[in-house]
Protein backbone atom coordinates (compact mmCIF):
# COMPACT_ATOMS: atom_id res chain seq x y z
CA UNK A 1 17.36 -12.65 -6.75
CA UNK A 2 20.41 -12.67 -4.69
CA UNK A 3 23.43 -9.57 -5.48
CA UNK A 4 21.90 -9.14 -8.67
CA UNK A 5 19.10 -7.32 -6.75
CA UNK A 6 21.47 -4.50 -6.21
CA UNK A 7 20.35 -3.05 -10.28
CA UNK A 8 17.58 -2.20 -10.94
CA UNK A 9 17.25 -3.88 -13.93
CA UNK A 10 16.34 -6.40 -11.24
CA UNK A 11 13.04 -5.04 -9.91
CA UNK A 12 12.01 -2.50 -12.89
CA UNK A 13 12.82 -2.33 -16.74
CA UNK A 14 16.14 -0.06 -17.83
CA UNK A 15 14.50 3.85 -18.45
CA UNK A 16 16.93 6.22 -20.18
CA UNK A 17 16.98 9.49 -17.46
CA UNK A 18 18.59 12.69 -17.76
CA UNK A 19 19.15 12.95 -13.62
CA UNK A 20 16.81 15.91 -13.84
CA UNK A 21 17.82 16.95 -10.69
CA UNK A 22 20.80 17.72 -11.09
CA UNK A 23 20.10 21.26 -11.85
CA UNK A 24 22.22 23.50 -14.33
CA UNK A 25 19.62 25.89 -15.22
CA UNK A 26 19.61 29.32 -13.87
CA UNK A 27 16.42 31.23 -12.96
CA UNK A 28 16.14 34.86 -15.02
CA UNK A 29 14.00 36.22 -11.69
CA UNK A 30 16.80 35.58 -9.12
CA UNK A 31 19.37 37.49 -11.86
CA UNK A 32 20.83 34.34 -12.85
CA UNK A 33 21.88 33.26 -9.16
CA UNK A 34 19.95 30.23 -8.86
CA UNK A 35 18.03 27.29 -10.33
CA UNK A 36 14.93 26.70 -12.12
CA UNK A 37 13.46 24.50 -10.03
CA UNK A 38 9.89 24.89 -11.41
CA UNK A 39 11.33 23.65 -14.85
CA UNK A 40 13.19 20.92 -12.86
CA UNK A 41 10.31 19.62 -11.32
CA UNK A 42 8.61 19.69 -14.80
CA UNK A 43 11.41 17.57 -16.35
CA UNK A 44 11.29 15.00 -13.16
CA UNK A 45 7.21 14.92 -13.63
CA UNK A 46 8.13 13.33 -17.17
CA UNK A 47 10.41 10.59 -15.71
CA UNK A 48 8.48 9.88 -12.66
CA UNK A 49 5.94 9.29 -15.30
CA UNK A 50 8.00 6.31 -17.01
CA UNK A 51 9.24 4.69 -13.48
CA UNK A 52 5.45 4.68 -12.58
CA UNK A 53 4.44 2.83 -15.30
CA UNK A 54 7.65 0.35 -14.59
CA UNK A 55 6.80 0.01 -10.89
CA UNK A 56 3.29 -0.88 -12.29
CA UNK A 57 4.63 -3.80 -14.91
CA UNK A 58 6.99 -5.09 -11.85
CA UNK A 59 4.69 -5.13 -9.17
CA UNK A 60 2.10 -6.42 -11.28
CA UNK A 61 4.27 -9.38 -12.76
CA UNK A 62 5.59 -12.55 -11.69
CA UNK A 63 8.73 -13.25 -9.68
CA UNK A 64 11.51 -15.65 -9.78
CA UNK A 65 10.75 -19.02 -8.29
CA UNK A 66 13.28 -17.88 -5.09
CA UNK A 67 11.54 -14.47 -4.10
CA UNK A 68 8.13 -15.99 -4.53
CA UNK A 69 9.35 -17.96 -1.50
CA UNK A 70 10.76 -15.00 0.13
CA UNK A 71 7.45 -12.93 -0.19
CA UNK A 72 4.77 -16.27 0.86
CA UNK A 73 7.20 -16.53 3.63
CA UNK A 74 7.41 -12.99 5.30
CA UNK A 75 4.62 -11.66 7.42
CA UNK A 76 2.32 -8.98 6.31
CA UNK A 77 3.92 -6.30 7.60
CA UNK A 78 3.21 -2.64 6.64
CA UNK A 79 0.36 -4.86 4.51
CA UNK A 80 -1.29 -5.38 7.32
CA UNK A 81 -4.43 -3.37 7.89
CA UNK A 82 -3.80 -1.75 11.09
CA UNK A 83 0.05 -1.18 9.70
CA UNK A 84 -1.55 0.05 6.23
CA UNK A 85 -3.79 2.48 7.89
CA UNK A 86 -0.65 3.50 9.97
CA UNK A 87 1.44 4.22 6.88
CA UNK A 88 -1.55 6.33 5.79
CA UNK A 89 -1.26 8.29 8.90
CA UNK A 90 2.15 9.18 8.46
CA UNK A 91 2.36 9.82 5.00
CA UNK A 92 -0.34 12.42 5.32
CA UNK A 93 0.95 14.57 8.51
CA UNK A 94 3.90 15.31 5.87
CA UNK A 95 1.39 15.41 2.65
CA UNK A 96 -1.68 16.99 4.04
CA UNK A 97 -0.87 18.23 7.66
CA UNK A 98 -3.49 15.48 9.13
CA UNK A 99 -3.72 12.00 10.28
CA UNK A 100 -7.07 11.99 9.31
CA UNK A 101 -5.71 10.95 5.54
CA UNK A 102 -9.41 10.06 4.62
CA UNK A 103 -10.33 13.74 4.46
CA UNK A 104 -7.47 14.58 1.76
CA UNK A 105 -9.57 12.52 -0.87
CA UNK A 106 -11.10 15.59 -1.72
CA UNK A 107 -7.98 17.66 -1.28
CA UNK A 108 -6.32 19.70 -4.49
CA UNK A 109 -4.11 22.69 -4.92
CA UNK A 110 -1.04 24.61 -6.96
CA UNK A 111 1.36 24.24 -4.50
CA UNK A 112 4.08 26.05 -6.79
CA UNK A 113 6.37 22.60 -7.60
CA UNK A 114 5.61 22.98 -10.72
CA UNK A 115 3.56 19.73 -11.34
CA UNK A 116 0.59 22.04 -11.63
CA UNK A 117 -2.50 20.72 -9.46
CA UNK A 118 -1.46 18.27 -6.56
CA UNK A 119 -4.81 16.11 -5.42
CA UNK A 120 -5.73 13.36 -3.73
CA UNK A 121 -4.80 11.00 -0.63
CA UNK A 122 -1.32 10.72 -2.30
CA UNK A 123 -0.55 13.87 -4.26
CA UNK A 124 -1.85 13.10 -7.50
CA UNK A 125 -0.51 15.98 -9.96
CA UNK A 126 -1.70 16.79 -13.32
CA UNK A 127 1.69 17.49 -14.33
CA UNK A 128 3.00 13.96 -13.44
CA UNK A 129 0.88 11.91 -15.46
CA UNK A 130 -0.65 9.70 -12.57
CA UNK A 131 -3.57 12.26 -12.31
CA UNK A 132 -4.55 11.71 -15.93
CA UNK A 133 -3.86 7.99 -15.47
CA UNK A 134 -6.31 7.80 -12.11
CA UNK A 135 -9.10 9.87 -13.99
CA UNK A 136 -9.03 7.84 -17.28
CA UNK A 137 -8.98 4.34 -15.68
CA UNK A 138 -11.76 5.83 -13.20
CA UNK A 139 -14.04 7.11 -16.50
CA UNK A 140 -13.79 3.72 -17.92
CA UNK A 141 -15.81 2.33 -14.90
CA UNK A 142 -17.82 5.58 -14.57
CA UNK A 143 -17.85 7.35 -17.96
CA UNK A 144 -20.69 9.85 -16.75
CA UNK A 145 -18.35 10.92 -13.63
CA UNK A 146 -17.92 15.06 -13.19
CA UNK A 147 -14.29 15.12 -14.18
CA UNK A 148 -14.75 13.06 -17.18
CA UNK A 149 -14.90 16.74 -19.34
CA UNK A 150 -11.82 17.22 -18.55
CA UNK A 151 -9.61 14.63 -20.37
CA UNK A 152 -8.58 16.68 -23.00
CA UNK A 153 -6.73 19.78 -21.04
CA UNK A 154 -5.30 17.09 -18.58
CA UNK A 155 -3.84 15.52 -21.59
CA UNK A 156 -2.69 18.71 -22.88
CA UNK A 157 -1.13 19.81 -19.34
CA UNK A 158 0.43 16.75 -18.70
CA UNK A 159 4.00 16.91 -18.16
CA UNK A 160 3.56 20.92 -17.73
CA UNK A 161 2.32 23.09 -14.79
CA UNK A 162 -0.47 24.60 -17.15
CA UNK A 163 -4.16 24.77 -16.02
CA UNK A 164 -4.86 25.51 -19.03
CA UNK A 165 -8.59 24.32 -19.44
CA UNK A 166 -8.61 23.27 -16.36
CA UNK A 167 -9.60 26.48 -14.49
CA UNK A 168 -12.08 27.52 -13.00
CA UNK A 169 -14.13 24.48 -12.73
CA UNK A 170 -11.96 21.72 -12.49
CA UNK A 171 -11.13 21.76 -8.54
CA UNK A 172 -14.82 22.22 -7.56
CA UNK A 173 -15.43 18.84 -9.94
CA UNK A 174 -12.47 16.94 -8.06
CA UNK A 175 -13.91 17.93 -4.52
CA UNK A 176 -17.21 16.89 -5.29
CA UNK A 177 -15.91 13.66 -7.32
CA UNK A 178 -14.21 12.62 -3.86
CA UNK A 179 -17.47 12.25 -1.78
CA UNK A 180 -18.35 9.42 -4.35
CA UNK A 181 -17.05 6.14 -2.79
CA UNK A 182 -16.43 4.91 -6.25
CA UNK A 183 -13.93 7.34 -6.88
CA UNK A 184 -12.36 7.17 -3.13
CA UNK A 185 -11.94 3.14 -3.97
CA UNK A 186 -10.30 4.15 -7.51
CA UNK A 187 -7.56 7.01 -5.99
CA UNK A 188 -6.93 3.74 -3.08
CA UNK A 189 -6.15 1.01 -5.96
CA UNK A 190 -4.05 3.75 -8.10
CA UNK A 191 -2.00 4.38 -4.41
CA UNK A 192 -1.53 0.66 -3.87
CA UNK A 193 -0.90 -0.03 -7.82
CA UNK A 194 2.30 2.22 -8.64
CA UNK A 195 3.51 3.73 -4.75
CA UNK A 196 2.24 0.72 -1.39
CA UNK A 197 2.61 -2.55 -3.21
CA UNK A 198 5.98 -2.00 -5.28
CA UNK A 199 7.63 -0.53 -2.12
CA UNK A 200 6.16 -2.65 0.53
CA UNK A 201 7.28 -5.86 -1.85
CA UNK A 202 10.41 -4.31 -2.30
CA UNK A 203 11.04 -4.04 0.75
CA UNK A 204 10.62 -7.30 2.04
CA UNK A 205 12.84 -8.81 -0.88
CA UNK A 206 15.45 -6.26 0.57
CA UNK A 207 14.92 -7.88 4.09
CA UNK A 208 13.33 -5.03 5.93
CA UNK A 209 10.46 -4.59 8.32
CA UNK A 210 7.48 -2.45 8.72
CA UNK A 211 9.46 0.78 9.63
CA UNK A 212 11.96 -0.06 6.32
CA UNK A 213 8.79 -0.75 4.36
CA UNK A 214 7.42 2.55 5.20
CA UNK A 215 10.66 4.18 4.61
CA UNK A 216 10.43 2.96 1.36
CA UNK A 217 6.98 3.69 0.43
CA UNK A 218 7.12 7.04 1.87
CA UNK A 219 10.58 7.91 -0.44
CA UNK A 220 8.33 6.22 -3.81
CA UNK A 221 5.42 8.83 -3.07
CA UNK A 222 7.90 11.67 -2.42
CA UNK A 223 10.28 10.97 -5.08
CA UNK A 224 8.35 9.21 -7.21
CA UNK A 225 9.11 5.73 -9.12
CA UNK A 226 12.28 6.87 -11.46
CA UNK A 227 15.34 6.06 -11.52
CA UNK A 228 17.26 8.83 -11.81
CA UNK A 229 19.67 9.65 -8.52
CA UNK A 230 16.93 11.95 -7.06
CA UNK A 231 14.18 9.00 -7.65
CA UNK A 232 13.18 6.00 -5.34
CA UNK A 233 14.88 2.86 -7.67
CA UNK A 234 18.26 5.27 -7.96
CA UNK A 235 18.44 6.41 -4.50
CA UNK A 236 17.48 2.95 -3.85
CA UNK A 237 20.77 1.11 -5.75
CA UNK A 238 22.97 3.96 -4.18
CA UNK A 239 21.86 3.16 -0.55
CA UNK A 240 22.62 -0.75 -1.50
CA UNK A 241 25.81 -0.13 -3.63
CA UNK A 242 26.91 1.51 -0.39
CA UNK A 243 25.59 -0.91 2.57
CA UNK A 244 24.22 -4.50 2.03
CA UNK A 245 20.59 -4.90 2.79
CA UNK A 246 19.35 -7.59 5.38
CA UNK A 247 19.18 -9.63 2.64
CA UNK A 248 23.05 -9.46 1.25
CA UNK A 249 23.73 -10.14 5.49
CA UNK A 250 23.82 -6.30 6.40
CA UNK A 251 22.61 -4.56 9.36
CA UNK A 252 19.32 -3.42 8.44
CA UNK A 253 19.36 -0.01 11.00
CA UNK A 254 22.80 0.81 9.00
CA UNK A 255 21.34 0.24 6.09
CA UNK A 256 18.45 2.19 6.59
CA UNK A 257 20.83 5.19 8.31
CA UNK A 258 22.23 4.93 4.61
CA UNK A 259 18.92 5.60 3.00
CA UNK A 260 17.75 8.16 4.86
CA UNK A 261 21.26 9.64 4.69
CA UNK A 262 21.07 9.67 0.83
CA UNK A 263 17.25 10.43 0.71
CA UNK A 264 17.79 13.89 2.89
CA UNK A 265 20.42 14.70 0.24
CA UNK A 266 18.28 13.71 -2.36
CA UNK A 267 15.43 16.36 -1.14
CA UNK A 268 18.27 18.93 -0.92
CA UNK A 269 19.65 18.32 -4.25
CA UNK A 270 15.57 18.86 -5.58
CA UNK A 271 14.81 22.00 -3.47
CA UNK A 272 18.20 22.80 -1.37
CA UNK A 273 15.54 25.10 1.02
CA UNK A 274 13.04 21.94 1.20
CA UNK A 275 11.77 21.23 5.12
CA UNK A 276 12.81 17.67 5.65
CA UNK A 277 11.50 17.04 8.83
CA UNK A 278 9.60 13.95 7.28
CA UNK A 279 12.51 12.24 7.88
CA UNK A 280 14.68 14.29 10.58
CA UNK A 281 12.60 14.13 13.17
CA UNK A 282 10.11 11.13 12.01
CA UNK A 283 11.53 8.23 10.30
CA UNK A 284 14.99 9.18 11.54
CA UNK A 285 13.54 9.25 15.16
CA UNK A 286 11.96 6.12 14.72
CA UNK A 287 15.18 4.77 13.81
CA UNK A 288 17.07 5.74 16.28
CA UNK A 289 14.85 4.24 18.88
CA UNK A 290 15.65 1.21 17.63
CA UNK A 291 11.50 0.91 16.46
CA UNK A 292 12.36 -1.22 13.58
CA UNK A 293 8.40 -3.18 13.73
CA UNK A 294 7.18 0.85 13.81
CA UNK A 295 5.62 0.25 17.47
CA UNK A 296 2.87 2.36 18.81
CA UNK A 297 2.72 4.34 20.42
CA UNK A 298 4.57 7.00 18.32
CA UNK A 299 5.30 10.49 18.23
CA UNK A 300 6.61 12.68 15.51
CA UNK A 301 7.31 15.96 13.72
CA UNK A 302 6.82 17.53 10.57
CA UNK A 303 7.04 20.89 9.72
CA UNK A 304 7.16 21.98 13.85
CA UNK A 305 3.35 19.96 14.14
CA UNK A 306 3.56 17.55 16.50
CA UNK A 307 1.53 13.97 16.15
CA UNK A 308 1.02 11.19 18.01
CA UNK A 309 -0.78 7.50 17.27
CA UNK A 310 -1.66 6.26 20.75
């Protein structure tokens, strides 16, 4: 693919969105004076939903003749182990206040978004569909597994922020799911299938390294797979309608400014009091250092922690 990369009819098939986002309802608590934003979040969970299962077609499917080249050609990158393992680090100072993104297997909680339970080393939600997705391919493998019981209320609650059957026993059964390594190998494949491998591929069609690639993948688990403005494929076509990739012969530190620039807005547009450190004083810093192979060591904030990776 050469300009016609810049749709995204080019990576992922067309989805119909309603820019969910782009909020219009008001919330009866705050006396009309501000958005819903639980029952945004709930209309996004229904889209990211449909871009997952697109990122999942694309990555899983076969490229053109001239990207196949482009891909055997560029080096591993954030695919790398050590880089992998990196990327894990990252993502989970912002996702689970930790480097040690092992322990957040068994992690779950109702952190008020409005996609109902958020679990897992990536933020799994029941509302979002790729919870229900992860636990019925994982009960295929392992139909006697403890959160096999509850298939019918996460299909029920999908799309919503319900517990309903869910509660009370449904968080003790993820928590002690997660200390079995089958299940810890099945939340890793579900990461790599719909959030790493479509951005880190992505990524190196667009022409960037391992700090664009991360960039990327962490803006897919954030903002999920949609393609709505607020998304990762529509911020995506935004960032390259406005400044060429690497790839089209653009500055790849401009372009990334770009994305980050229209990322930050997109956060703000989804929550306008949302913390985004993730990328003020992480991916931003990175960038401004010029760290375009993401070098260690590294420093970073999120929400006023400080990390490093010696």
């Amino acid at each position: 693919m050469k300009p016609a990369r810049l749709l995204v009819l080019a990576a992922v098939p067309v989805l119909v969105t309603a820019s969910a986002y782009l909020l219009t309802s008001e919330d009866p608590g705050a006396g009309g004076a501000g958005p819903d934003l639980s029952s945004a979040y709930r209309s996004q969970a229904a889209e990211d939903a449909k871009g997952a299962e697109a990122a999942k077609a694309w990555a899983e499917g076969p490229v053109g003749a001239a990207d196949a080249d482009v891909l055997a050609d560029a080096p591993p990158g954030l695919a790398a182990p050590a880089e992998k393992d990196l990327a894990q680090q990252l993502v989970a100072s912002a996702e689970n206040s930790t480097l040690d993104w092992r322990s957040a297997y068994a992690y779950i909680e109702d952190i008020g978004d409005g996609q109902g339970y958020t679990a897992g080393i990536i933020g799994f939600c029941t509302g979002t569909n790729d919870l229900l997705t992860l636990v019925e391919g994982y009960t295929k493998a392992h139909p006697d597994n403890r959160l096999a019981k509850y298939l019918p209320a996460l299909r029920a609650v999908d799309g919503t922020d319900s517990h309903e059957g869910l509660d009370p026993g449904f968080t003790a059964a993820w928590k002690a799911e997660a200390e079995v390594p089958a299940f810890q190998k099945a939340q890793d494949t579900a990461r790599d299938r719909v959030y790493f491998d479509p951005a880190v591929r992505l990524a190196k069609l667009d022409g960037l390294g391992p700090l664009g690639q991360f960039v990327y993948y962490d803006a897919m688990v954030f903002h999920g797979p949609g393609t709505d403005p607020t998304s990762f494929y529509g911020m995506r076509e935004r960032a390259l309608e406005k400044t060429g990739s690497p790839t089209e012969g653009g500055s790849e530190k401009t372009y990334l400014d770009t994305f980050l620039d229209i990322r930050r807005a997109a956060m703000k547009t989804r929550d306008p009091g949302i913390d985004t450190s993730r990328v003020d004083t992480a991916q931003r810093r990175f960038l401004d250092a010029g760290n375009l192979d993401l070098r260690t060591p590294l420093e970073w904030q999120v929400y006023g922690e400080t990390y490093r990776v010696p």
